[in-house]
N, C-alpha and C. Protein backbone atom coordinates (compact mmCIF):
# COMPACT_ATOMS: atom_id res chain seq x y z
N UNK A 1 6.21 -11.71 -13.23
CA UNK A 1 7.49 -11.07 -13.48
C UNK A 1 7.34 -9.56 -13.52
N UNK A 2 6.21 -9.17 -14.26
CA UNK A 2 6.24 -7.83 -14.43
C UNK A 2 5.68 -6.95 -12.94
N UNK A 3 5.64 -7.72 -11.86
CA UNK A 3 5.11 -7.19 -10.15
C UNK A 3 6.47 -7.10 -10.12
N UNK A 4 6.95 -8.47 -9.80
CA UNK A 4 8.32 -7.78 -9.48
C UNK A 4 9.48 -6.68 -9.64
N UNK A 5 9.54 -6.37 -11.09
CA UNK A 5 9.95 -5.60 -11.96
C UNK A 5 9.46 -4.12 -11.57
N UNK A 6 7.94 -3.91 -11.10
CA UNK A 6 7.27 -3.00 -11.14
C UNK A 6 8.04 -2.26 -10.24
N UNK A 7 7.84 -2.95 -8.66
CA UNK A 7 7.79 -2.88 -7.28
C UNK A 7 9.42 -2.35 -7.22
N UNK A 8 10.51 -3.21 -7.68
CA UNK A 8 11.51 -3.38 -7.42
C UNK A 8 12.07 -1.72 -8.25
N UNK A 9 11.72 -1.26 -9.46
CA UNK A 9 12.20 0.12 -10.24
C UNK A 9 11.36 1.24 -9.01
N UNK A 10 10.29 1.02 -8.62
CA UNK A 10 9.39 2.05 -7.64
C UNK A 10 10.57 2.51 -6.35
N UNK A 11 10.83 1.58 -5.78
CA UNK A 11 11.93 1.69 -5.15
C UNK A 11 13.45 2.34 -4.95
N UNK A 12 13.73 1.50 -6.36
CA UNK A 12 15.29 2.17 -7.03
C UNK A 12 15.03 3.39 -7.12
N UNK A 13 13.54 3.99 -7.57
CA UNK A 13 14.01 5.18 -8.43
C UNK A 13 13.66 6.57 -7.22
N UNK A 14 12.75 6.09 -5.97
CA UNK A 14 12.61 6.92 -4.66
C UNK A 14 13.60 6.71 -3.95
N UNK A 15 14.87 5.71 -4.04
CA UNK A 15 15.93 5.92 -3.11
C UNK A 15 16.79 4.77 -3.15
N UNK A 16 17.51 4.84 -2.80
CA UNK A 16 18.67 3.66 -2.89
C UNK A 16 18.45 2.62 -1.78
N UNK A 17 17.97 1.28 -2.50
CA UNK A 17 17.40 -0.11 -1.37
C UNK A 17 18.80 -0.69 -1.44
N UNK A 18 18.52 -1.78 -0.30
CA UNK A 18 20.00 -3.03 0.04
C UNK A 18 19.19 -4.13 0.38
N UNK A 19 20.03 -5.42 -0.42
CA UNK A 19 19.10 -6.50 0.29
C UNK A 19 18.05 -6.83 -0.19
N UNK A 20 17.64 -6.55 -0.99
CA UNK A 20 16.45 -7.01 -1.65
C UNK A 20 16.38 -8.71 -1.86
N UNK A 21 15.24 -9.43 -1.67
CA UNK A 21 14.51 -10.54 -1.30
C UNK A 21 13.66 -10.58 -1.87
N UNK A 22 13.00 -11.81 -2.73
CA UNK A 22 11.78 -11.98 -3.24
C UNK A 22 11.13 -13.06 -2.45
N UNK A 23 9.94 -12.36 -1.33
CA UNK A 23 9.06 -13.79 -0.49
C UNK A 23 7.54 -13.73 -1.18
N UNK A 24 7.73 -14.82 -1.70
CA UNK A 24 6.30 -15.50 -2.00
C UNK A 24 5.95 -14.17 -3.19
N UNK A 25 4.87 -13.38 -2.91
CA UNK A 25 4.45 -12.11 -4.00
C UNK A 25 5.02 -10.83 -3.33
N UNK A 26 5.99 -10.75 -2.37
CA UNK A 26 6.51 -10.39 -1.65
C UNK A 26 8.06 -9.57 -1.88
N UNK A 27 7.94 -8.12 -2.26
CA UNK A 27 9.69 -7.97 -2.00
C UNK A 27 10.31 -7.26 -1.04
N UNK A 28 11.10 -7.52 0.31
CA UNK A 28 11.51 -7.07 1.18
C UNK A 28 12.82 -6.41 1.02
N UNK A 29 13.23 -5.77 1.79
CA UNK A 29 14.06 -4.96 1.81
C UNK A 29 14.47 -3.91 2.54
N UNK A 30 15.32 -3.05 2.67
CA UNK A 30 16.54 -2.16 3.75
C UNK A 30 16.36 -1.13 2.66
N UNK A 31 15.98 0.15 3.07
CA UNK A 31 16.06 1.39 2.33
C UNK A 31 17.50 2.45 2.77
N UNK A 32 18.13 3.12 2.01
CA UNK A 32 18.96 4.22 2.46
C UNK A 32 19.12 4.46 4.27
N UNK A 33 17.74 5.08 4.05
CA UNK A 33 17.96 5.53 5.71
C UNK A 33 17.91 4.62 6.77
N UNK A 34 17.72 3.46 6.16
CA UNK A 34 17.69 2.53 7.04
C UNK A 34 16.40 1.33 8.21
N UNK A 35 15.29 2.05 7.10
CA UNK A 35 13.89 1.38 6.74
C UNK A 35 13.76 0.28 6.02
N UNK A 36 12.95 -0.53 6.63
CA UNK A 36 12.92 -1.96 6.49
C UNK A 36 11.39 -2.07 5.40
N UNK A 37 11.09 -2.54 4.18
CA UNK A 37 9.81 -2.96 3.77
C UNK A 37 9.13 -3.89 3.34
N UNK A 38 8.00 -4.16 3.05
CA UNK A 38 7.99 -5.24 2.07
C UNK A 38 6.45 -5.12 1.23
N UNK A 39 6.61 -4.94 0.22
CA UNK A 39 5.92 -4.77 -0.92
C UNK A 39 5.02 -5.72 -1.87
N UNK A 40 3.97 -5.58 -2.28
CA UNK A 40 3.30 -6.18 -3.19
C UNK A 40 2.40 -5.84 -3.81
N UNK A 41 1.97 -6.04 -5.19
CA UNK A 41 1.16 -5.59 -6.48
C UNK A 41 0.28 -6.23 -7.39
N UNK A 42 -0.63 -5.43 -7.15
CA UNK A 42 -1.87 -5.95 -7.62
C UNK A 42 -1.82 -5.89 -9.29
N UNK A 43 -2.59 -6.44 -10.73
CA UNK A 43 -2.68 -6.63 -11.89
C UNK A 43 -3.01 -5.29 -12.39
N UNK A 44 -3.43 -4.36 -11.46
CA UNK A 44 -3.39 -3.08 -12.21
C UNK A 44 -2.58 -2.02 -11.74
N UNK A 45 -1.44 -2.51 -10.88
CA UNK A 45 -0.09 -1.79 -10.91
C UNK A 45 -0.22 -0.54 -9.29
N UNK A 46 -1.23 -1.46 -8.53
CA UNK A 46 -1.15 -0.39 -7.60
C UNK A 46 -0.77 -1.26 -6.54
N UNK A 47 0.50 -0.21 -5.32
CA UNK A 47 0.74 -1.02 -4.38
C UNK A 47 0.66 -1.16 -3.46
N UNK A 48 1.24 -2.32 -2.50
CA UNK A 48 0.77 -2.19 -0.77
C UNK A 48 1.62 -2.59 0.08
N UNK A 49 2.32 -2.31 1.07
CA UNK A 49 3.25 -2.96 1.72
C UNK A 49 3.10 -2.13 2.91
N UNK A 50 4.04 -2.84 3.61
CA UNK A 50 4.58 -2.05 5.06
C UNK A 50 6.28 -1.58 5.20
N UNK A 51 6.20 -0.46 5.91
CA UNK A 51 7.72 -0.13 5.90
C UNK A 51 7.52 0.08 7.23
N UNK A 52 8.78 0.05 7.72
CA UNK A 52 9.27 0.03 9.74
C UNK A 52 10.37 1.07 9.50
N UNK A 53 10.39 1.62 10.65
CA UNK A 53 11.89 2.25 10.91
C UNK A 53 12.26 1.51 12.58
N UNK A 54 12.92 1.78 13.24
CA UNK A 54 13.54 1.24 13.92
C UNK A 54 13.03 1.25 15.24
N UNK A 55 12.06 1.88 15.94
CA UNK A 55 11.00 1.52 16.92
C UNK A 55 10.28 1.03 16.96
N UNK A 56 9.70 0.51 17.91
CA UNK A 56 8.35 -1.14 17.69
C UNK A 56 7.54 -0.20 17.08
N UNK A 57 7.16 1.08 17.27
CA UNK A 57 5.72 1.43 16.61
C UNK A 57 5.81 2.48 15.80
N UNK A 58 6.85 2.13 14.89
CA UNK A 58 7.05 2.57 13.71
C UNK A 58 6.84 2.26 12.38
N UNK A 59 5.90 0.72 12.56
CA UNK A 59 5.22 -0.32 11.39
C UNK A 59 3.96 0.69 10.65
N UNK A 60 4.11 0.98 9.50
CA UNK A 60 2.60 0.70 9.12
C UNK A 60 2.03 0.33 7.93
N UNK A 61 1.18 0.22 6.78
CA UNK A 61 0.84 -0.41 5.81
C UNK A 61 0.24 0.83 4.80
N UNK A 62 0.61 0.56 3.96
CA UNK A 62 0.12 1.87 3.30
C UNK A 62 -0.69 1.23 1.93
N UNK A 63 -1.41 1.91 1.04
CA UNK A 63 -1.11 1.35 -0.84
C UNK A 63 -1.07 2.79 -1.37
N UNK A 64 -0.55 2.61 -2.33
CA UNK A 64 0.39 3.12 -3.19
C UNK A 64 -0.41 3.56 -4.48
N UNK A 65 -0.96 4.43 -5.15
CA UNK A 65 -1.86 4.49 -6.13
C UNK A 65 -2.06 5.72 -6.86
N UNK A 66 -2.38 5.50 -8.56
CA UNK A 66 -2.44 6.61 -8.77
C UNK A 66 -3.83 7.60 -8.74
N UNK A 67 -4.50 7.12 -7.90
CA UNK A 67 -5.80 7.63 -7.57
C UNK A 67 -5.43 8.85 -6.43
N UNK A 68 -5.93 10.39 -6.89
CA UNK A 68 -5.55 11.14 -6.07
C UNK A 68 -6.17 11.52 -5.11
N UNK A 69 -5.08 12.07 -3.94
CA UNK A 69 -6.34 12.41 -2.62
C UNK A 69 -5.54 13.59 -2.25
N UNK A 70 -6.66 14.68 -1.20
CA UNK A 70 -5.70 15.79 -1.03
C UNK A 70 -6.04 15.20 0.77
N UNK A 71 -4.81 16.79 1.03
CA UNK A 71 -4.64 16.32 3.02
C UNK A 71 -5.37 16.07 3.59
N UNK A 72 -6.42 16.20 3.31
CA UNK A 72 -8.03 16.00 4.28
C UNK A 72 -8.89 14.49 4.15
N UNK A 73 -8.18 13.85 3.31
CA UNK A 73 -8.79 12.66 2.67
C UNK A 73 -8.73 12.05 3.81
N UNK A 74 -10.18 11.11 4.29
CA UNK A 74 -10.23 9.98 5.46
C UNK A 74 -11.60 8.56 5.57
N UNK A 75 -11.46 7.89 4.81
CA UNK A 75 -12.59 7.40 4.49
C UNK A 75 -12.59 5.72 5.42
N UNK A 76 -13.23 5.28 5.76
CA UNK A 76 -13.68 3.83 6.44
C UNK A 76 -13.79 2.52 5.24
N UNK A 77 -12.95 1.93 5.27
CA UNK A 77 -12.92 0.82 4.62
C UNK A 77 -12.91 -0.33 5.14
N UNK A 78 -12.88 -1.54 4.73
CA UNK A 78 -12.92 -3.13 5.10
C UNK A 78 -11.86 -3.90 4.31
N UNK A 79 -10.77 -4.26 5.37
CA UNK A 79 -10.05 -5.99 4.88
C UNK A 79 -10.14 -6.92 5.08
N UNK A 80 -10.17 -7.27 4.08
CA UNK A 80 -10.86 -9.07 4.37
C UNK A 80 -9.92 -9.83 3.60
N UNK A 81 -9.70 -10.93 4.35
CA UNK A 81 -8.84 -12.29 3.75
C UNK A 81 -9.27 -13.44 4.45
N UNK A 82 -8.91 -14.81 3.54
CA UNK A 82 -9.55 -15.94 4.40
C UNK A 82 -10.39 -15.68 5.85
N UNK A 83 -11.13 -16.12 6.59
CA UNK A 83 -11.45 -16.80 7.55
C UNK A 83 -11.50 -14.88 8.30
N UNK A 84 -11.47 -13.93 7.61
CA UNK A 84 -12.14 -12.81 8.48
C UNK A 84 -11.85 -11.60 7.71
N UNK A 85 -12.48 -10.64 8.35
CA UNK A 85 -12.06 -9.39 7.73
C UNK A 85 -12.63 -8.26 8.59
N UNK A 86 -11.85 -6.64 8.64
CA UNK A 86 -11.81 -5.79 9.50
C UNK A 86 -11.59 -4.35 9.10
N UNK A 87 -12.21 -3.96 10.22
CA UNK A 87 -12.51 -2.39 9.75
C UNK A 87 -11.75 -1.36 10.09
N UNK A 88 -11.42 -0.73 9.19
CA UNK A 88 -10.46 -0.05 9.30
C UNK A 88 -10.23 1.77 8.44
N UNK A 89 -8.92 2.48 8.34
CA UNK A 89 -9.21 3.66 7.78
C UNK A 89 -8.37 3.67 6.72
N UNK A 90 -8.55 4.51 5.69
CA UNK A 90 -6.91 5.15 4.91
C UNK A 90 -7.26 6.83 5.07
N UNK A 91 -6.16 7.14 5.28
CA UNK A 91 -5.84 8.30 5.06
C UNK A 91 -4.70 8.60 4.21
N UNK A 92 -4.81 10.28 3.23
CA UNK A 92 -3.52 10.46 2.69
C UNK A 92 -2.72 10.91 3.41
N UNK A 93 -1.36 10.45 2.99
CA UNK A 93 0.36 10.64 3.76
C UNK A 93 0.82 10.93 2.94
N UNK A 94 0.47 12.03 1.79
CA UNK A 94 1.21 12.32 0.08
C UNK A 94 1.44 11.51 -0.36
N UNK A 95 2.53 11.97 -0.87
CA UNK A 95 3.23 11.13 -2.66
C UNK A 95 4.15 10.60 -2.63
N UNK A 96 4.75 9.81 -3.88
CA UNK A 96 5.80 9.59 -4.61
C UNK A 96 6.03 9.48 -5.60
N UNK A 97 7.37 9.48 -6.19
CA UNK A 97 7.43 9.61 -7.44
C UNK A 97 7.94 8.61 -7.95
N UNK A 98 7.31 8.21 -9.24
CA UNK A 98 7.86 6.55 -9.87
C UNK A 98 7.54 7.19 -11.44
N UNK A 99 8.80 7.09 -12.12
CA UNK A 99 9.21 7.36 -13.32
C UNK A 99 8.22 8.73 -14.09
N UNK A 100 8.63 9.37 -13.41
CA UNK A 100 7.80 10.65 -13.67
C UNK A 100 6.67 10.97 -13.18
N UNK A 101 5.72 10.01 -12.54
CA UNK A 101 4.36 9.85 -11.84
C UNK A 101 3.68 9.83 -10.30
N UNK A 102 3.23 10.67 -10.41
CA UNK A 102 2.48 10.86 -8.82
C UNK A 102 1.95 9.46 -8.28
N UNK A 103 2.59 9.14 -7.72
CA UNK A 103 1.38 7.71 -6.61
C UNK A 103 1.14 8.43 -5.39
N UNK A 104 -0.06 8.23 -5.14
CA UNK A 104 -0.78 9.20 -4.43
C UNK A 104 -0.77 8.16 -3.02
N UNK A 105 -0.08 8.41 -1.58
CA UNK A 105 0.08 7.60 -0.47
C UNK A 105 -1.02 7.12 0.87
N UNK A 106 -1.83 5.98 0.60
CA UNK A 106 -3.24 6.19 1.64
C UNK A 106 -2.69 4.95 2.49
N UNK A 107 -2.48 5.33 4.26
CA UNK A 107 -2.15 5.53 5.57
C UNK A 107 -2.95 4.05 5.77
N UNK A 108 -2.77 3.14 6.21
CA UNK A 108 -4.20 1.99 6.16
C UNK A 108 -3.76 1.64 8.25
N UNK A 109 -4.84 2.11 8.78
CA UNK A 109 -4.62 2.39 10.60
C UNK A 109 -6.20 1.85 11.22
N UNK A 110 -5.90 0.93 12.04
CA UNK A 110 -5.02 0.44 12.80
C UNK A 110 -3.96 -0.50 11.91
N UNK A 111 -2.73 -0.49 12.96
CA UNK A 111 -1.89 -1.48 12.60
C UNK A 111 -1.72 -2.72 12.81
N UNK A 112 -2.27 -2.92 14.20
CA UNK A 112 -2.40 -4.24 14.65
C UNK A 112 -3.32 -4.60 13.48
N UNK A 113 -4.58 -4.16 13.84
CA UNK A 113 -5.67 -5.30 12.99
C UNK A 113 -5.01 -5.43 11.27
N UNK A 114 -4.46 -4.60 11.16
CA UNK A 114 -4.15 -4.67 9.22
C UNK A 114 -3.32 -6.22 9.51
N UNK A 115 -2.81 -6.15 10.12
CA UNK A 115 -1.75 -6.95 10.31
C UNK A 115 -1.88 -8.45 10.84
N UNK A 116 -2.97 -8.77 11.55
CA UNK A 116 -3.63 -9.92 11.55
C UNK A 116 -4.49 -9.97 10.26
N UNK A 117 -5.29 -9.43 9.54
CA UNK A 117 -5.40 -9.91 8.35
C UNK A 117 -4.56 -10.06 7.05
N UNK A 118 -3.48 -9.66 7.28
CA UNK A 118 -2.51 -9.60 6.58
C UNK A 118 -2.26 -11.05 6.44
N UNK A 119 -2.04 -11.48 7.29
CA UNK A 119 -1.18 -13.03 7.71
C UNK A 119 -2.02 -13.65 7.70
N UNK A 120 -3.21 -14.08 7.29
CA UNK A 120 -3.91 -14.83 6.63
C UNK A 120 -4.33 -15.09 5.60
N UNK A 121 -3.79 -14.37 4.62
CA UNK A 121 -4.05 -14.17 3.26
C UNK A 121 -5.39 -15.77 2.50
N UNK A 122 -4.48 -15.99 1.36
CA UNK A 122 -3.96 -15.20 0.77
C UNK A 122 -3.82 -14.73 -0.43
N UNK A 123 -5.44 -13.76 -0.47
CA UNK A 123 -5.29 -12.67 -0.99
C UNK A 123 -5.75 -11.68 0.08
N UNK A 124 -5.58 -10.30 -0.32
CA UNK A 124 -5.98 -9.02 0.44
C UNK A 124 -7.22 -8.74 -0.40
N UNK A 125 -8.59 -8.39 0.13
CA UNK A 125 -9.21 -7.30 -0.47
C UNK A 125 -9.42 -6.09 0.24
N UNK A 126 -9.64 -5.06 -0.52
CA UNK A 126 -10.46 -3.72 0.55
C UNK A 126 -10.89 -2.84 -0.02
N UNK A 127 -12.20 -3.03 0.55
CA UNK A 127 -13.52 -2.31 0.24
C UNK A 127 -13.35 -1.17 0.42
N UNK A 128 -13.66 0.04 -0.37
CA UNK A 128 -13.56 1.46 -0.07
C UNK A 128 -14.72 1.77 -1.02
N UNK A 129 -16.02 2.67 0.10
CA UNK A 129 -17.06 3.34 -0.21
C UNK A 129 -16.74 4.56 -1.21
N UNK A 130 -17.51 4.17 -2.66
CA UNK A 130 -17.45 5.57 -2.97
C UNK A 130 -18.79 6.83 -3.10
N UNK A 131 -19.31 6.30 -3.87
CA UNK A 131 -20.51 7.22 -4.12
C UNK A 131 -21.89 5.81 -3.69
N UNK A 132 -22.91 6.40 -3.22
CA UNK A 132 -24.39 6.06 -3.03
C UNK A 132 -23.50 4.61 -2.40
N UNK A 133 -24.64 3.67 -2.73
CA UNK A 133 -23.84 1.76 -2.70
C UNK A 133 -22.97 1.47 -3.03
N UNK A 134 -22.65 2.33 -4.15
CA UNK A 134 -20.97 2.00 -4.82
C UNK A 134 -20.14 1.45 -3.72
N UNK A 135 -18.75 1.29 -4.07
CA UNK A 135 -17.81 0.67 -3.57
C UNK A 135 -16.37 0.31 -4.59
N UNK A 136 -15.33 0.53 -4.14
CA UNK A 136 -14.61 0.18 -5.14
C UNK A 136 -13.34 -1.02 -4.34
N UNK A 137 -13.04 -2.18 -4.95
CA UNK A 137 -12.61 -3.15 -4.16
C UNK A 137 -10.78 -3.48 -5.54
N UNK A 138 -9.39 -3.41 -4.06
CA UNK A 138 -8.64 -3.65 -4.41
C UNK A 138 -8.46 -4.98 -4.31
N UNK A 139 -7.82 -5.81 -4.73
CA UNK A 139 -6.92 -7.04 -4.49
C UNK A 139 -5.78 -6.90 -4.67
N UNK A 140 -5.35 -7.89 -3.38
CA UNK A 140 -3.65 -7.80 -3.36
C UNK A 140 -3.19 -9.13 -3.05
N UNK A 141 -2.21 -9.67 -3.90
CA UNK A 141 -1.84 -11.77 -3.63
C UNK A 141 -0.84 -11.25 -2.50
N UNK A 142 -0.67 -12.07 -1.45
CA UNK A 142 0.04 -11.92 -0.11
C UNK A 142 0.56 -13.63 -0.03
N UNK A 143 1.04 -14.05 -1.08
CA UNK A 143 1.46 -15.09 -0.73
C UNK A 143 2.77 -14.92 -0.07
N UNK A 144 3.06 -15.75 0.95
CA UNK A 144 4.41 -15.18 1.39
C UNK A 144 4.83 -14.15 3.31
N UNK A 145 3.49 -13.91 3.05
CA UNK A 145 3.37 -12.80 4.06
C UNK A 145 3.82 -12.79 5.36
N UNK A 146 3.50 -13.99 6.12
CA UNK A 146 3.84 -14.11 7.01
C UNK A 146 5.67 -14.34 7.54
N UNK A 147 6.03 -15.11 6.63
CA UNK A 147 7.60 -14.98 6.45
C UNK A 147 8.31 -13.79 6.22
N UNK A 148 7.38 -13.04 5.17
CA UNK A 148 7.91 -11.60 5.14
C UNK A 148 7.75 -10.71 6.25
N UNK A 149 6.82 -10.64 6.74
CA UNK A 149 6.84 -9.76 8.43
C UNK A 149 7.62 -10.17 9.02
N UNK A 150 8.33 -11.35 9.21
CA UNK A 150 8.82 -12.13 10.35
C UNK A 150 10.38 -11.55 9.35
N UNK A 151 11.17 -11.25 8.28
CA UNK A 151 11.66 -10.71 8.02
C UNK A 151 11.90 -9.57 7.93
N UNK A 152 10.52 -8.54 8.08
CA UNK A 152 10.75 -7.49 8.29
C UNK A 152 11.16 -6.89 9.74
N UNK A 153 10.80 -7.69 10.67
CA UNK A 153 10.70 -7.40 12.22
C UNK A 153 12.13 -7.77 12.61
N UNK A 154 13.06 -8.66 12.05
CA UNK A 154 14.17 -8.43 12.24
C UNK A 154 15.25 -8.03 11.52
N UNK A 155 14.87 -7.49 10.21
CA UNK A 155 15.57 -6.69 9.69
C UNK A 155 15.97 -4.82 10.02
N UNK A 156 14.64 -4.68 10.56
CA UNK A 156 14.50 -3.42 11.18
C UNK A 156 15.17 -3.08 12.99
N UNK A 157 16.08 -4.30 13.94
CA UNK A 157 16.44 -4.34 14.69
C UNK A 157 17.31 -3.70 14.77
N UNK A 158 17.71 -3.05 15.78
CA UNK A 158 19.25 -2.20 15.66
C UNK A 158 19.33 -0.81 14.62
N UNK A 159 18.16 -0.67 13.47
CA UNK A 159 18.22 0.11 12.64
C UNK A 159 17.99 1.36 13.07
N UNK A 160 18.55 2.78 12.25
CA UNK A 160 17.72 4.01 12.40
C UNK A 160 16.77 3.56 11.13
N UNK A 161 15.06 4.67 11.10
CA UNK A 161 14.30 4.36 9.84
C UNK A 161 13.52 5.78 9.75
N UNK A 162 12.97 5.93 8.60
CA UNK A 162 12.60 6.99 8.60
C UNK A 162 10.91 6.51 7.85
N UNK A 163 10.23 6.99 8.70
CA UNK A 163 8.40 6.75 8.61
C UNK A 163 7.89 6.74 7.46
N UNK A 164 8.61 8.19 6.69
CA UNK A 164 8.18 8.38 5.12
C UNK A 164 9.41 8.34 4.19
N UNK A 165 9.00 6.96 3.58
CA UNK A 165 10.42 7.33 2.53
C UNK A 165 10.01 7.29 1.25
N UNK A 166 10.55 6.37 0.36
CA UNK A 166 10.27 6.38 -1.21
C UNK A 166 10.24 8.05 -1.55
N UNK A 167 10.64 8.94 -1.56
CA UNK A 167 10.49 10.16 -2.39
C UNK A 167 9.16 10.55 -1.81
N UNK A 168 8.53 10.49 -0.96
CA UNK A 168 7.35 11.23 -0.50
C UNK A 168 7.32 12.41 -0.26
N UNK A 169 6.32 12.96 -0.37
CA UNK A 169 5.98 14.60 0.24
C UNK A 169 4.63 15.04 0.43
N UNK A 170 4.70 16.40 1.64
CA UNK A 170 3.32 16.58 1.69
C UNK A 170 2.44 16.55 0.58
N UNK A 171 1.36 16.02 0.60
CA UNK A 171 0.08 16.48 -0.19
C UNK A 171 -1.14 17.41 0.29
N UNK A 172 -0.34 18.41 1.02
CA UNK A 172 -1.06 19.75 1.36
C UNK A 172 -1.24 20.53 0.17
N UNK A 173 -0.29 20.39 -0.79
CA UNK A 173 -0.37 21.56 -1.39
C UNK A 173 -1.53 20.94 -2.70
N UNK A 174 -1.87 19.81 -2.41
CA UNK A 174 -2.95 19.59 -3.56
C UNK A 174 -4.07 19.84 -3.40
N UNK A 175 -5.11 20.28 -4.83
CA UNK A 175 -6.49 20.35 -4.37
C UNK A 175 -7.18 19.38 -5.26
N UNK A 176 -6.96 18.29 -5.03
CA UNK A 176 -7.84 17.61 -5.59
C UNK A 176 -8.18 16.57 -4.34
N UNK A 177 -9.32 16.20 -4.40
CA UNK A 177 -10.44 15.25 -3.81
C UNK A 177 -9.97 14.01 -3.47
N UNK A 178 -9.93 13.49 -2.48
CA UNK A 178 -10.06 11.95 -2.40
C UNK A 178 -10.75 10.77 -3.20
N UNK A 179 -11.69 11.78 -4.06
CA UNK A 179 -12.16 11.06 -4.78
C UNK A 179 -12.29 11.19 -6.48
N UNK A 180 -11.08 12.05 -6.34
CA UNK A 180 -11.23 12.73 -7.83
C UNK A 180 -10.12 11.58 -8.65
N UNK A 181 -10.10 11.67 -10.16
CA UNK A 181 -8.90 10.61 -11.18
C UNK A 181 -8.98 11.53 -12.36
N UNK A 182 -7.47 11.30 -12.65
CA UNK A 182 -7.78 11.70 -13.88
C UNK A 182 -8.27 10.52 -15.15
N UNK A 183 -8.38 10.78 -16.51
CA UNK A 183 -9.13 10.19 -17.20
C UNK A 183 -7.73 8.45 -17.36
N UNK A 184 -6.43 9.37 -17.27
CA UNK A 184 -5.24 8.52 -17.83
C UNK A 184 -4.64 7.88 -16.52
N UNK A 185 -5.27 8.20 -15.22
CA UNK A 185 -4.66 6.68 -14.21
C UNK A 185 -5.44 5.60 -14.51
N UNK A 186 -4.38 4.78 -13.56
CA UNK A 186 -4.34 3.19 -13.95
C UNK A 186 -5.82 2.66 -13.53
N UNK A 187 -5.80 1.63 -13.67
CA UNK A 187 -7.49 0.97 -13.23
C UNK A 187 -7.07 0.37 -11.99
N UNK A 188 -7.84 1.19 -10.64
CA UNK A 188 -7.91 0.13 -9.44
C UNK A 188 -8.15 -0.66 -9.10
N UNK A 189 -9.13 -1.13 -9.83
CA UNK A 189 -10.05 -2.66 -8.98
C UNK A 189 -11.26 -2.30 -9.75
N UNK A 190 -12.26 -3.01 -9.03
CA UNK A 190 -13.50 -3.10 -9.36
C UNK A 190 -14.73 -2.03 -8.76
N UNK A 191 -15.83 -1.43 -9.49
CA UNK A 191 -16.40 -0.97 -8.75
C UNK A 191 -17.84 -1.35 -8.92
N UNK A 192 -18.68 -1.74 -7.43
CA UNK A 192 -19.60 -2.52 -7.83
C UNK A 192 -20.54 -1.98 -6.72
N UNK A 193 -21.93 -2.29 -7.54
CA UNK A 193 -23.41 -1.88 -6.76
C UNK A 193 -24.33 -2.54 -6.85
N UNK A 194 -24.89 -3.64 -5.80
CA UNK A 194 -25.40 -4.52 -5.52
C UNK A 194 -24.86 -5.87 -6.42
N UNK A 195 -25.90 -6.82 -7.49
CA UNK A 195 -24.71 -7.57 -8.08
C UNK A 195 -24.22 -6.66 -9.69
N UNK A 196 -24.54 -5.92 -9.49
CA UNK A 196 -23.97 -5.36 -10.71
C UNK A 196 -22.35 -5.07 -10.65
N UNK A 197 -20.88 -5.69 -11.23
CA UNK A 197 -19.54 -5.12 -11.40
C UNK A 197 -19.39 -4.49 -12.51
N UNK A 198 -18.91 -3.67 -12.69
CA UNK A 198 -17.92 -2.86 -13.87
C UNK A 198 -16.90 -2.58 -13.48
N UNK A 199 -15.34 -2.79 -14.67
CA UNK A 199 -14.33 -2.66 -13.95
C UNK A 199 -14.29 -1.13 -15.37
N UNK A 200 -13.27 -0.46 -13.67
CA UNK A 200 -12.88 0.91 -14.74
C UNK A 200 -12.02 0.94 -15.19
């Protein structure tokens, strides 16, 4: 209850949605300008979805987090779900704002491949290198997923959309690190080196 709740105020409060749908861990939806998304959230409040605007190659997948990165941020990560997993990038695409708070926006490209592992869920993980062996690993429940793309792809027909929405903005003007936190964001996931885990 409290994903839904989360996902669904993140939204309201970057712009005025229509249509809202709950698939599987899944909430889809029609933004203002006329962007199509669909959303989902992990136990420590960080998120992931895809938004479309109204050209075939206007899809892409982002997560949502309060882990900060500045414009230069570009690191090689891995998704994996059932039966495979693939390599891939994030980059930052700035911010947004959710009840007073920076969520810091990382780009997840290619699209195709995100997107065949997507639809196999179902869960999401992804590996992102930090320091030495380290590694720090999200999870995301994708139950639902495949119905939800297949809702998003024709909800976005006929539409105008706009690439960046939710209240975003450059994150040029920041200087902090791709790999920098402060002491008071949320906990991402896990971070682990060889079998040793600690969660932060």
């Amino acid at each position: 209850m409290r994903k839904i709740v989360c996902a669904l105020a993140l939204l309201a409060c970057a712009g005025a949605s229509h249509g809202q749908t709950k698939v599987g861990d899944w909430t889809v939806g029609t933004g203002d300008s006329g962007e199509t998304y669909m959303v989902t959230e992990n136990e420590a409040g960080v998120l992931f979805g895809q938004w479309c605007g109204s050209d075939a190659d206007s899809c892409y997948f982002q997560v949502m987090s309060t882990t900060r990165c500045g414009p230069d941020f570009e690191s090689p990560v891995i998704l994996n779900a059932d039966g495979g997993a693939q390599a891939t990038t994030l980059a930052c695409k700035g911010t947004a704002t959710f009840r007073g708070k920076t969520l810091y926006r990382y780009r997840v490209t290619p699209y195709a491949q995100a997107r065949k592992i997507i639809q196999r869920g179902p869960r999401l993980g992804i590996v992102i290198p930090v320091e030495g062996d380290n590694f720090r690993l999200l999870r995301f429940p994708l139950d639902g997923a495949a119905e939800a793309l297949s809702r998003v792809d024709a909800g976005r027909q006929g539409r105008g959309g706009s690439r960046d929405s939710m209240g975003s903005r450059d994150s040029g003007s920041s200087r902090d690190s791709g790999r920098s936190r402060d002491a008071g964001d949320a906990d991402d996931g896990t971070i682990r080196s060889g079998k040793r885990a600690t969660r932060e």
